[in-house]
Protein backbone atom coordinates (compact mmCIF):
# COMPACT_ATOMS: atom_id res chain seq x y z
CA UNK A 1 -17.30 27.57 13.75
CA UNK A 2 -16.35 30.40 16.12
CA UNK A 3 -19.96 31.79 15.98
CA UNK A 4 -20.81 27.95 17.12
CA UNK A 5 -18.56 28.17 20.36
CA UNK A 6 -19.51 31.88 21.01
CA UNK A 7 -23.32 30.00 21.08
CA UNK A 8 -22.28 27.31 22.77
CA UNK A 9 -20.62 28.78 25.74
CA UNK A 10 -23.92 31.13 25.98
CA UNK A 11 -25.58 28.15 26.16
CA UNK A 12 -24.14 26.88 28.98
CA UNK A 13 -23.98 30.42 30.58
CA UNK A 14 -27.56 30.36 30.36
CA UNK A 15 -28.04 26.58 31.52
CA UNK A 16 -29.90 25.98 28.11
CA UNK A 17 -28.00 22.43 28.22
CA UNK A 18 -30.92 21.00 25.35
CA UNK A 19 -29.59 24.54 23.04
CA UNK A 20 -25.79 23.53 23.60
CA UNK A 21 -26.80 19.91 23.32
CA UNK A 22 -27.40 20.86 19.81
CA UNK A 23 -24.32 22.95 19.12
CA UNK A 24 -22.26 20.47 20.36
CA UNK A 25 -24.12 17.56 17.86
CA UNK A 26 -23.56 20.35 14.69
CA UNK A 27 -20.06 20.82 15.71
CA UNK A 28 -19.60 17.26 15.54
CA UNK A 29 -21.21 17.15 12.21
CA UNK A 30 -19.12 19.19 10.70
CA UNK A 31 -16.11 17.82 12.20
CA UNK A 32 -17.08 14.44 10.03
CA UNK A 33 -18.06 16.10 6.95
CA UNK A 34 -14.39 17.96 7.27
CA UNK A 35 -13.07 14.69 7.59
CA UNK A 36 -14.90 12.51 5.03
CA UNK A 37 -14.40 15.52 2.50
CA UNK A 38 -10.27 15.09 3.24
CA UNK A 39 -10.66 11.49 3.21
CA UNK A 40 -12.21 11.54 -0.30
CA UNK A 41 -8.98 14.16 -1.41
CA UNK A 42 -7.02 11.10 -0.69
CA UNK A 43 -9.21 8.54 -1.65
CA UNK A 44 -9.03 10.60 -5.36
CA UNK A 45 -5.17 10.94 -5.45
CA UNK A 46 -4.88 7.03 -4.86
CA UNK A 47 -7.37 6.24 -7.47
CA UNK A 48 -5.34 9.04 -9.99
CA UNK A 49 -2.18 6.47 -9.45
CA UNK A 50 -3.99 3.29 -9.78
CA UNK A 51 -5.76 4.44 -13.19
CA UNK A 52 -2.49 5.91 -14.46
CA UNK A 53 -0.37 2.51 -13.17
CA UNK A 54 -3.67 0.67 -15.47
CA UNK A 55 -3.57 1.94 -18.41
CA UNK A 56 0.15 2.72 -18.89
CA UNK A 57 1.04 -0.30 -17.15
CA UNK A 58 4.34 0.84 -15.38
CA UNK A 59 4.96 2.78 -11.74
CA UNK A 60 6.91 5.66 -11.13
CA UNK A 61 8.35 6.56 -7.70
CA UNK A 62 6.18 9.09 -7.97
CA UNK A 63 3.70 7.35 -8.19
CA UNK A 64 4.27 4.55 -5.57
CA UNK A 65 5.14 7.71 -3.19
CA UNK A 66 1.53 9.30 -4.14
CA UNK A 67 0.05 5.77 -3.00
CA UNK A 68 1.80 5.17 0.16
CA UNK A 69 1.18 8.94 1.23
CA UNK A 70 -2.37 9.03 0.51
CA UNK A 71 -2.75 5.07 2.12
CA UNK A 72 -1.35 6.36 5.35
CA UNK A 73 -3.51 9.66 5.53
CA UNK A 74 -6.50 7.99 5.24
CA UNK A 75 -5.42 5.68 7.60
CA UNK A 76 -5.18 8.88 9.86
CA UNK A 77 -8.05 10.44 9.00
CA UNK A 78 -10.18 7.38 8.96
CA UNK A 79 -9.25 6.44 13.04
CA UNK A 80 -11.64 8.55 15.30
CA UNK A 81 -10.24 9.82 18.11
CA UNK A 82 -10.99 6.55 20.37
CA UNK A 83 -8.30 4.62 18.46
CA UNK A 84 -10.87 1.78 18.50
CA UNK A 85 -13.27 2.82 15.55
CA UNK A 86 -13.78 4.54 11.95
CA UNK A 87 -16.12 6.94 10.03
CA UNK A 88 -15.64 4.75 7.03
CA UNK A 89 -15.92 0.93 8.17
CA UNK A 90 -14.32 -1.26 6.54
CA UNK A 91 -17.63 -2.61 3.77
CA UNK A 92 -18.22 0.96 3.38
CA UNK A 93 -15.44 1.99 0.39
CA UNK A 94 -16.59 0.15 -2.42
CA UNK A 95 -19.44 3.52 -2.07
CA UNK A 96 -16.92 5.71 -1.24
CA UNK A 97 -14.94 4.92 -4.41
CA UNK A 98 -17.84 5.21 -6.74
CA UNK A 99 -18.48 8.56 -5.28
CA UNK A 100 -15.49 9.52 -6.38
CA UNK A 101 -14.14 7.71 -9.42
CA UNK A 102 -15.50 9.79 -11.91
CA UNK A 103 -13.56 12.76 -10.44
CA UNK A 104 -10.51 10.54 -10.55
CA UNK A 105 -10.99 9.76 -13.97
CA UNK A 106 -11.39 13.13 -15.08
CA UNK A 107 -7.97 14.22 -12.91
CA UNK A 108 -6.00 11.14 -14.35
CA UNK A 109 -7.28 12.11 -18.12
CA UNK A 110 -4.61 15.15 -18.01
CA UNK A 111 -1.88 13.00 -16.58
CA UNK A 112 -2.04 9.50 -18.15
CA UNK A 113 0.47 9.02 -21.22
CA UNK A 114 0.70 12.92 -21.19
CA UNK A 115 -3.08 13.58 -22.01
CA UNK A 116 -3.54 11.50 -24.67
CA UNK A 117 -6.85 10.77 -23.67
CA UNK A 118 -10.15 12.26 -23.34
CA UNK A 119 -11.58 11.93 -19.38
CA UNK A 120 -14.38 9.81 -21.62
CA UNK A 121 -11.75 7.61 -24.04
CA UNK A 122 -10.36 7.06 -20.78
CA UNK A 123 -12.62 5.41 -18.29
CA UNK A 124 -14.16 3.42 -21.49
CA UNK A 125 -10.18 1.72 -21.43
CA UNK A 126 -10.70 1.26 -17.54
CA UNK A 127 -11.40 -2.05 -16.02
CA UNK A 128 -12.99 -0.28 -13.08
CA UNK A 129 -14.08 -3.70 -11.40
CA UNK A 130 -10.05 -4.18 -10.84
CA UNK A 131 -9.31 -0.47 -10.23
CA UNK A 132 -12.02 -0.48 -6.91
CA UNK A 133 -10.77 -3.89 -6.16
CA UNK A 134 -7.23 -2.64 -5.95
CA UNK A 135 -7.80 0.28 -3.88
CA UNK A 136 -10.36 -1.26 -1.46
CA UNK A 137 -6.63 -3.68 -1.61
CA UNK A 138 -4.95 -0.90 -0.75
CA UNK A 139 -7.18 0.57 1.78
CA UNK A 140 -8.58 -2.53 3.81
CA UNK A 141 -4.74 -2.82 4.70
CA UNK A 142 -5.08 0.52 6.86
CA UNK A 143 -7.60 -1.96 9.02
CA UNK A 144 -4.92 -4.27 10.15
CA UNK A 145 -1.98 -2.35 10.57
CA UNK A 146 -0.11 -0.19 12.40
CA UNK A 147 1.35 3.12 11.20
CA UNK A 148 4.70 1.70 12.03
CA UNK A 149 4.17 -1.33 9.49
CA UNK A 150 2.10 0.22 7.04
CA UNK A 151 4.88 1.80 4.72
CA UNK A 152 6.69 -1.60 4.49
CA UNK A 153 3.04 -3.10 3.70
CA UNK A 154 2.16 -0.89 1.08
CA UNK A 155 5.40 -1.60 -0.65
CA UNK A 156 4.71 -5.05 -0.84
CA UNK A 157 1.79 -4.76 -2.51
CA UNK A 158 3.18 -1.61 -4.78
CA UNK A 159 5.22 -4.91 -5.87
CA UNK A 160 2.22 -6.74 -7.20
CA UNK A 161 0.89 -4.14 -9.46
CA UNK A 162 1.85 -3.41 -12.94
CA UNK A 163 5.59 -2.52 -13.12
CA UNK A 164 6.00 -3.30 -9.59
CA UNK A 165 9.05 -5.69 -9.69
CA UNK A 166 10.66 -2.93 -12.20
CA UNK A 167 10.23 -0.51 -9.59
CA UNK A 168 11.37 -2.15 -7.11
CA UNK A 169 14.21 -3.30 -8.78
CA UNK A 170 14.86 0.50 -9.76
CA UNK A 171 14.91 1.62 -6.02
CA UNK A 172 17.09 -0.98 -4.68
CA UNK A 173 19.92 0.04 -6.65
């Protein structure tokens, strides 16, 4: 990127406004791909949690801290710098998430019930209709609220998932 600045200002030096025109528009490119590629990261280590919370049917404060960490960096990450709009809309996860689940999958394999399962064994025991529907849960809630309510959000719904209520129950004494 510095060689892209070190071009750009030339540009301008040089009043070749169309030349920094198109510095400026690569720049910006690969500020979004930097972002989507960090977004995914996240959008991975949720998916990890939700798989293991699946198939072994129990959550961890671990786990439930994984969730809420990587629910409020995407939120983050997903906010452009107008406060008004996203690079992932809304309707745009459910491709996001297949982009990445396989990934997941093979990550989770080495965690869930201590590696009992091959990355393949496992996502033939995944319900992966529920899984995306859980996380788009998860992530649509980034969409309607602010970072100051999200934490006491996500917990809520950490609640409805497998284990939930003995999590909870854990934590509040």
């Amino acid at each position: 990127m510095t060689q892209e600045l070190i071009d750009l200002r030339q540009s301008i030096l040089e009043g070749r406004y169309a030349d920094a025109l198109a510095i400026v528009d690569e720049l910006e490119g690969m500020s979004k791909k930097s972002i989507l590629r960090q977004i995914k990261s996240f959008l991975t280590i949720l998916l990890i949690h939700l798989i293991k919370n699946q198939v072994e049917q129990r959550l961890t404060n671990s786990w439930a801290s994984s969730i809420r960490n990587s629910i409020r960096e995407i939120r983050e990450l997903n906010l452009k710098e107008n406060k008004t709009s996203y690079y992932i809309n809304s309707d745009e996860w459910e491709s996001l998430i297949e982009e990445v689940i396989e990934n997941a999958i093979a990550d989770a394999s080495d965690e869930v019930l201590n590696g009992q399962y091959s990355q393949f064994q496992l996502a033939e025991m995944l319900d992966k209709t529920q899984l995306t529907q859980k996380a788009k849960k998860f992530l649509l809630l980034t969409y309607s609220h602010s970072s100051k309510e999200l934490p006491a959000v996500v917990a809520e719904n950490l609640i409805q998932l497998p284990g939930g209520e003995d999590w909870i129950n854990r934590t509040q004494k």
